[in-house]
Protein backbone atom coordinates (compact mmCIF):
# COMPACT_ATOMS: atom_id res chain seq x y z
CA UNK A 1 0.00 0.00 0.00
CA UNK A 2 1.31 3.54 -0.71
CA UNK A 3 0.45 4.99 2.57
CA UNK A 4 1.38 2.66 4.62
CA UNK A 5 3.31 2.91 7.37
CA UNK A 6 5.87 1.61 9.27
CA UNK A 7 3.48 0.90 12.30
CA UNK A 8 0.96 -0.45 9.98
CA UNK A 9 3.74 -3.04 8.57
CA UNK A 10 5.30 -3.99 12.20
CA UNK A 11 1.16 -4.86 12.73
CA UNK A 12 1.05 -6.62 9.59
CA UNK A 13 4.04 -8.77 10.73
CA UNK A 14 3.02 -9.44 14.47
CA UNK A 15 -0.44 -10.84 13.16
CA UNK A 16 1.45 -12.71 10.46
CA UNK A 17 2.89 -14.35 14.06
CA UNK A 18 -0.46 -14.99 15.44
CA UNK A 19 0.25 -12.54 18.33
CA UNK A 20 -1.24 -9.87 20.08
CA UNK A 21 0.46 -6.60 20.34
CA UNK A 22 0.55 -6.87 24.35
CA UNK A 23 2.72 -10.61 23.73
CA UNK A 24 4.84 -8.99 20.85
CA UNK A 25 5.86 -6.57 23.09
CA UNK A 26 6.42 -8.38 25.91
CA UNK A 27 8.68 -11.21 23.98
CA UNK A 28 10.55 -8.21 22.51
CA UNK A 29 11.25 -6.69 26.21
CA UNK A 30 9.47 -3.24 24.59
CA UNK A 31 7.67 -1.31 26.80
CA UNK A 32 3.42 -1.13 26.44
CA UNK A 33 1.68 0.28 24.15
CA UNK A 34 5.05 0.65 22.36
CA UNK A 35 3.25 -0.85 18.84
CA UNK A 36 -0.16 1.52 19.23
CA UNK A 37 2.14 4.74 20.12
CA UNK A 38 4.69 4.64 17.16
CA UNK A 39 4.75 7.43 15.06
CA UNK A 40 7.05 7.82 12.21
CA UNK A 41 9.67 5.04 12.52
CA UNK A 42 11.43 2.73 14.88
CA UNK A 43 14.59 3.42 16.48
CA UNK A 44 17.83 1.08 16.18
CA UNK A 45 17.85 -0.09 19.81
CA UNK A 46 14.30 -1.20 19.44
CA UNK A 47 14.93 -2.98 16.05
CA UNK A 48 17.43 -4.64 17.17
CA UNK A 49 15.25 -5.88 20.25
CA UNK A 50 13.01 -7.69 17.70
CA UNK A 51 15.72 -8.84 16.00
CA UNK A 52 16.99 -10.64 18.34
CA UNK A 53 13.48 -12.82 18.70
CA UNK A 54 12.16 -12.45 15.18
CA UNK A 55 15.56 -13.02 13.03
CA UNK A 56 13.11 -13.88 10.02
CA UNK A 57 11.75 -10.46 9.96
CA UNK A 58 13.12 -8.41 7.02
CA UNK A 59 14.42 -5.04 8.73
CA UNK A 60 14.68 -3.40 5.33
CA UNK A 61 10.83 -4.13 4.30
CA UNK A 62 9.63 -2.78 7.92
CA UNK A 63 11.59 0.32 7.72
CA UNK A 64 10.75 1.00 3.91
CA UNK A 65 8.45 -1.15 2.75
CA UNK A 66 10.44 -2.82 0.30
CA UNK A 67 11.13 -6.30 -0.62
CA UNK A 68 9.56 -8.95 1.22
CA UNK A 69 8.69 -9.39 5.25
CA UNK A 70 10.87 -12.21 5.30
CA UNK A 71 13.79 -12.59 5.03
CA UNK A 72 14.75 -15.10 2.14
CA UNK A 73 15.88 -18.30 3.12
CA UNK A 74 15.11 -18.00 6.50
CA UNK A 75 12.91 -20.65 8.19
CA UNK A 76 10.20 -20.22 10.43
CA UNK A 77 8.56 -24.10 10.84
CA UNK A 78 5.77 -22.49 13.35
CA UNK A 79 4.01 -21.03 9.78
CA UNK A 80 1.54 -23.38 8.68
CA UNK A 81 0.03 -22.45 5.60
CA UNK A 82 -3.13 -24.17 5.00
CA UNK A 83 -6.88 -22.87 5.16
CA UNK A 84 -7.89 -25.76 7.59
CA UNK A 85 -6.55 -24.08 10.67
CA UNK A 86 -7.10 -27.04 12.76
CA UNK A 87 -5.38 -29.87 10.57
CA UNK A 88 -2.36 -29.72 13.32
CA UNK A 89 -5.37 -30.91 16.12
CA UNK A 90 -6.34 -33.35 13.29
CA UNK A 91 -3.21 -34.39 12.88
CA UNK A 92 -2.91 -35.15 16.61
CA UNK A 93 -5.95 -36.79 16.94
CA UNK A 94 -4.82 -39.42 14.07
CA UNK A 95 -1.42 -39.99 16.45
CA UNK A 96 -3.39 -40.95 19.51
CA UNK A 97 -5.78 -43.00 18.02
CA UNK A 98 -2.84 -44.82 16.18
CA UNK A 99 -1.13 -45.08 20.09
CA UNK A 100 -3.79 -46.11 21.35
CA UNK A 101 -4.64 -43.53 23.66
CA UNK A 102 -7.90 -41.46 24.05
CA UNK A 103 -8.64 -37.79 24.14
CA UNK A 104 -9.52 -37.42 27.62
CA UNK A 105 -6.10 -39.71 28.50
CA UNK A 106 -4.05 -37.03 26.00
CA UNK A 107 -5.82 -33.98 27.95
CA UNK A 108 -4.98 -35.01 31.23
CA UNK A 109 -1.65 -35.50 30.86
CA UNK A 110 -0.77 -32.61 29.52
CA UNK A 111 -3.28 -30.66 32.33
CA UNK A 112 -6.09 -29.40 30.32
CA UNK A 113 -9.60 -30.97 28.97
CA UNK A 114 -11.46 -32.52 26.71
CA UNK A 115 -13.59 -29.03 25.99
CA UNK A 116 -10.49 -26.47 25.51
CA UNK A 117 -9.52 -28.92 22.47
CA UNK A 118 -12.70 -29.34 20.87
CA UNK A 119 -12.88 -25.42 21.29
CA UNK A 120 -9.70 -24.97 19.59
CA UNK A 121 -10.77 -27.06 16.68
CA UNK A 122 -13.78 -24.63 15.66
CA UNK A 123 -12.25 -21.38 16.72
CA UNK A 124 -13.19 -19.24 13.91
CA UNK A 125 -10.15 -17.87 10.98
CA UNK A 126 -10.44 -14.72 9.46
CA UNK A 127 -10.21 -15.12 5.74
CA UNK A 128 -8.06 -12.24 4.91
CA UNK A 129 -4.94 -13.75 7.18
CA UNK A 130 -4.55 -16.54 5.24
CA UNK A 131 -1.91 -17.93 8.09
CA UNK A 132 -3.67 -20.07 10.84
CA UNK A 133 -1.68 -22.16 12.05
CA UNK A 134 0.72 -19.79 14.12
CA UNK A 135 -1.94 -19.52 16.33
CA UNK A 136 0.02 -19.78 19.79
CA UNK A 137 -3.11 -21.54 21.44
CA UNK A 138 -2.39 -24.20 18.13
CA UNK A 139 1.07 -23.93 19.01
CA UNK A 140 0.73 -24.87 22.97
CA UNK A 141 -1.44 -27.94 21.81
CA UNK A 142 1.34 -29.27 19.03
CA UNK A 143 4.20 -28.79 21.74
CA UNK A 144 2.48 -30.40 24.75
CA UNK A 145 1.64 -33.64 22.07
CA UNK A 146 5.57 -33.27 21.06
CA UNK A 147 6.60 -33.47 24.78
CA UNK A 148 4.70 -36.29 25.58
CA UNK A 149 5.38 -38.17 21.93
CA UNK A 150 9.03 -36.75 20.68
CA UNK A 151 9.43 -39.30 18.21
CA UNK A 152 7.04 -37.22 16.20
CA UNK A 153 7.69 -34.96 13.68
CA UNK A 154 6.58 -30.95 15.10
CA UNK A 155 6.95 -30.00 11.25
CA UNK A 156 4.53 -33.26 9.97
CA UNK A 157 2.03 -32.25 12.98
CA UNK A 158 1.74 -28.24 11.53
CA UNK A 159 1.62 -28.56 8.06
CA UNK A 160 1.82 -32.14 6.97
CA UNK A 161 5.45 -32.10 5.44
CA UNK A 162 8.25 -34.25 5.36
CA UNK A 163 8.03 -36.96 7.60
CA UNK A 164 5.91 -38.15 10.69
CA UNK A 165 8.63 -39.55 11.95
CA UNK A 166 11.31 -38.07 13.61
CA UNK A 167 15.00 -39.41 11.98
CA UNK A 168 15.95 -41.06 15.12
CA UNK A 169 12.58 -42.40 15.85
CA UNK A 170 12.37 -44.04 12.49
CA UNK A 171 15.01 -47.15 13.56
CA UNK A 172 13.56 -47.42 16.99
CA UNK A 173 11.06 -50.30 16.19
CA UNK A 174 14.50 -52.32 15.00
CA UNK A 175 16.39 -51.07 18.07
CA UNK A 176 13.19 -52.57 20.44
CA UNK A 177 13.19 -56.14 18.90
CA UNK A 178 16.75 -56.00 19.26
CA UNK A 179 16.28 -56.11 23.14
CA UNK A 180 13.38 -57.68 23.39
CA UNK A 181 15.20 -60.58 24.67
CA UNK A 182 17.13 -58.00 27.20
CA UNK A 183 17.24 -58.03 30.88
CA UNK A 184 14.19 -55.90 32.29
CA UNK A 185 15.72 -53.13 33.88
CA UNK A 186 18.92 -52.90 30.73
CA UNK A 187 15.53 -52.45 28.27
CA UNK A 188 14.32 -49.86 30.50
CA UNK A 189 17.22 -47.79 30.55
CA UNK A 190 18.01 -48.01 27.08
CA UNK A 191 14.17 -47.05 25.96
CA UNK A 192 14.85 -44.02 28.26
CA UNK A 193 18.20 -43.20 26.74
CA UNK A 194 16.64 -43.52 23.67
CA UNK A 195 13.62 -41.29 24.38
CA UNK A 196 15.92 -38.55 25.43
CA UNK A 197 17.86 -38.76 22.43
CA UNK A 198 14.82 -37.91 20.69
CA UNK A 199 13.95 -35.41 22.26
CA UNK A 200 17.40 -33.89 21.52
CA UNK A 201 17.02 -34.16 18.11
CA UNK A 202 13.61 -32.28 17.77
């Protein structure tokens, strides 16, 4: 747009994150009502600030307005660019059926219910912000399942790419008929080891 402004683009970028001004600003360490009371541009100190938690962010296009809001190249896996803005809860739901585990089970282990999911699949997307799945709510759900299940992939669970597995998880059926015939408590420990491996490699 030709009148837009630096404030409107920083906006622009902190829904692209699925955040609210008050969280942007608080991640950032800026002070509030920073966003609402720029007025012609940002100063270095506080670009740098964002920066240093948004490194994707294209400096250049906030200050200007040219080029693009990212930066090229960079990665940011927490985009998920698809109009079903629950498929990641979807996606979750397939994984527990297939280990066996229910819902209500998944809920209270990770200390929340049965409802707050089934809310989060029909929260309502606006159609002109065509990224959902950075919802942080979205977000919180994918890295509770992760904690509990790290042998699955965060990046299959948002948008459905690459792999379900994680690459260490994919040789861990071998590695478990390999010491099936173990002693109880060596099995243990190397399941454990191997869990925290995962985890690692997330």
């Amino acid at each position: 747009m030709a009148n837009e402004t630096v404030k409107d683009r920083l906006i622009s970028f902190i829904r692209f994150k699925g955040l609210s001004k008050n969280k942007f600003e608080e991640l950032c360490g800026l002070s509030k009502r920073y966003v609402s009371n720029i007025s012609v541009s940002i100063q270095p100190d506080k670009i740098k600030k964002i920066s240093l938690v948004f490194p994707e962010l294209n400096t250049g296009w906030l200050l200007s307005g040219e080029g693009q809001m990212l930066k090229e190249g960079v990665y940011v896996p927490d985009v998920l660019l698809e109009q079903d803005h629950a498929a990641p809860l979807k996606r979750i739901l397939q994984l527990l059926t297939e280990e066996g585990i229910t819902l209500k089970e998944f809920t209270q282990l990770v200390n929340s219910n049965e409802i707050q999911f089934n809310r989060a699949m029909s929260w309502p997307w606006q159609s002109s912000n065509p990224i959902l799945g950075n919802d942080p709510k979205i977000r919180d759900w994918v890295n509770a399942f992760c904690e509990l299940f790290p042998h699955y992939s965060k990046l299959w669970i948002l948008s459905g790419k690459k792999e379900k597995l994680t690459y260490v998880a994919k040789g861990i059926d071998e590695i478990k008929e390999r010491i099936k015939n173990e002693q109880d408590e060596e099995r243990k420990t190397i399941l454990r080891l191997l869990n925290l491996l995962i985890k690692e490699k997330q």
